[in-house]
Protein backbone atom coordinates (compact mmCIF):
# COMPACT_ATOMS: atom_id res chain seq x y z
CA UNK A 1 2.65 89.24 64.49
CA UNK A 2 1.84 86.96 67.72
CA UNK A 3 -0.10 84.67 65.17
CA UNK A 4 3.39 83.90 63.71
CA UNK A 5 4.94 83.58 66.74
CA UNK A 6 2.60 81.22 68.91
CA UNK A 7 2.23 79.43 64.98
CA UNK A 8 6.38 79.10 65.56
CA UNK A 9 6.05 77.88 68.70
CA UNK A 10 3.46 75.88 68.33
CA UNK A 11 5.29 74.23 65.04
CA UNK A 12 8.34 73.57 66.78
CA UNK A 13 6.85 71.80 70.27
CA UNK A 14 4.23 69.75 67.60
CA UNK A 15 8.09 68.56 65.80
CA UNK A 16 9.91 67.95 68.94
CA UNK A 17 6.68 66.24 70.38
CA UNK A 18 6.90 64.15 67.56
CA UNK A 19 10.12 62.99 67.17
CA UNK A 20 10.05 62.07 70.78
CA UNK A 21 7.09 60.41 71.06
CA UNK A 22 7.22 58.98 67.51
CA UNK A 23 6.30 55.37 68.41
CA UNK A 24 2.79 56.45 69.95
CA UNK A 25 2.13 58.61 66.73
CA UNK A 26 2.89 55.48 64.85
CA UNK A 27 0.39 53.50 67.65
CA UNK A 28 -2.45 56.34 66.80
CA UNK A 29 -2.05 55.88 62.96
CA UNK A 30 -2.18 52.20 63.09
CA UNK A 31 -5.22 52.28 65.15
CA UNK A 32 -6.99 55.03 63.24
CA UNK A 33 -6.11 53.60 59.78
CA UNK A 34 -8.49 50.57 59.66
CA UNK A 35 -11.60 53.06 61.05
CA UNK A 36 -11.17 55.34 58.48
CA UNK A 37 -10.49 53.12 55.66
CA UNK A 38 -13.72 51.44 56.72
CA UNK A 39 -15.75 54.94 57.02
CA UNK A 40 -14.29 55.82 53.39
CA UNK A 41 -15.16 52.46 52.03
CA UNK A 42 -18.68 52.52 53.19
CA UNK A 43 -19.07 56.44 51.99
CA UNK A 44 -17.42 54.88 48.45
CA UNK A 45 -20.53 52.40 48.27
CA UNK A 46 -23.03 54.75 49.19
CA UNK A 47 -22.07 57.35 46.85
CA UNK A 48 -21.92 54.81 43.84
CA UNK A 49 -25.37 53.27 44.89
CA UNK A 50 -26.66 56.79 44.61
CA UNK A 51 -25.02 57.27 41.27
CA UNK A 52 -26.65 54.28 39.88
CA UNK A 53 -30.14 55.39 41.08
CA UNK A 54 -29.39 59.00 39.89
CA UNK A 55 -28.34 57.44 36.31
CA UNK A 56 -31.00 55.12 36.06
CA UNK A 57 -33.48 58.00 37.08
CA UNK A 58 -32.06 60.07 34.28
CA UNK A 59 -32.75 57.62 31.86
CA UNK A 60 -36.50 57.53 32.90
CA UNK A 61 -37.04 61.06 32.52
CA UNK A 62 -34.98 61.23 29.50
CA UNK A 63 -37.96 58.10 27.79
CA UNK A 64 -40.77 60.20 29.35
CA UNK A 65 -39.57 63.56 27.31
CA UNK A 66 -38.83 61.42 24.22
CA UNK A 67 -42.45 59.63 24.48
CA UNK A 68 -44.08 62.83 24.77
């Protein structure tokens, strides 16, 4: 029951907080957005480089149980 009502509260200051001080949550956003776009962009590459060696890998074991 208190979890709901400091969650209420909580809710309601995080709103009013917000629409008063909208222009510095826009500030945080547009200085946060080109970091994490970078961070996901670099994660992107890593994960398809891994990929390709994880393919290509696949493909050698998949000769060596063909060749026997």
């Amino acid at each position: 029951m208190i979890s709901i009502f400091l969650g209420s509260i909580s809710a309601i200051l995080g709103f009013v907080s917000l629409v008063v001080g909208w222009q510095y949550f826009l500030e945080v956003i547009y200085g946060t957005l080109p970091v994490s776009l970078f961070v996901a962009g670099v994660i992107a590459i890593i994960a398809g480089i891994a990929g390709l060696k994880d393919h290509k890998n696949s493909k050698k074991d998949e000769e060596k149980l063909n060749n026997g």
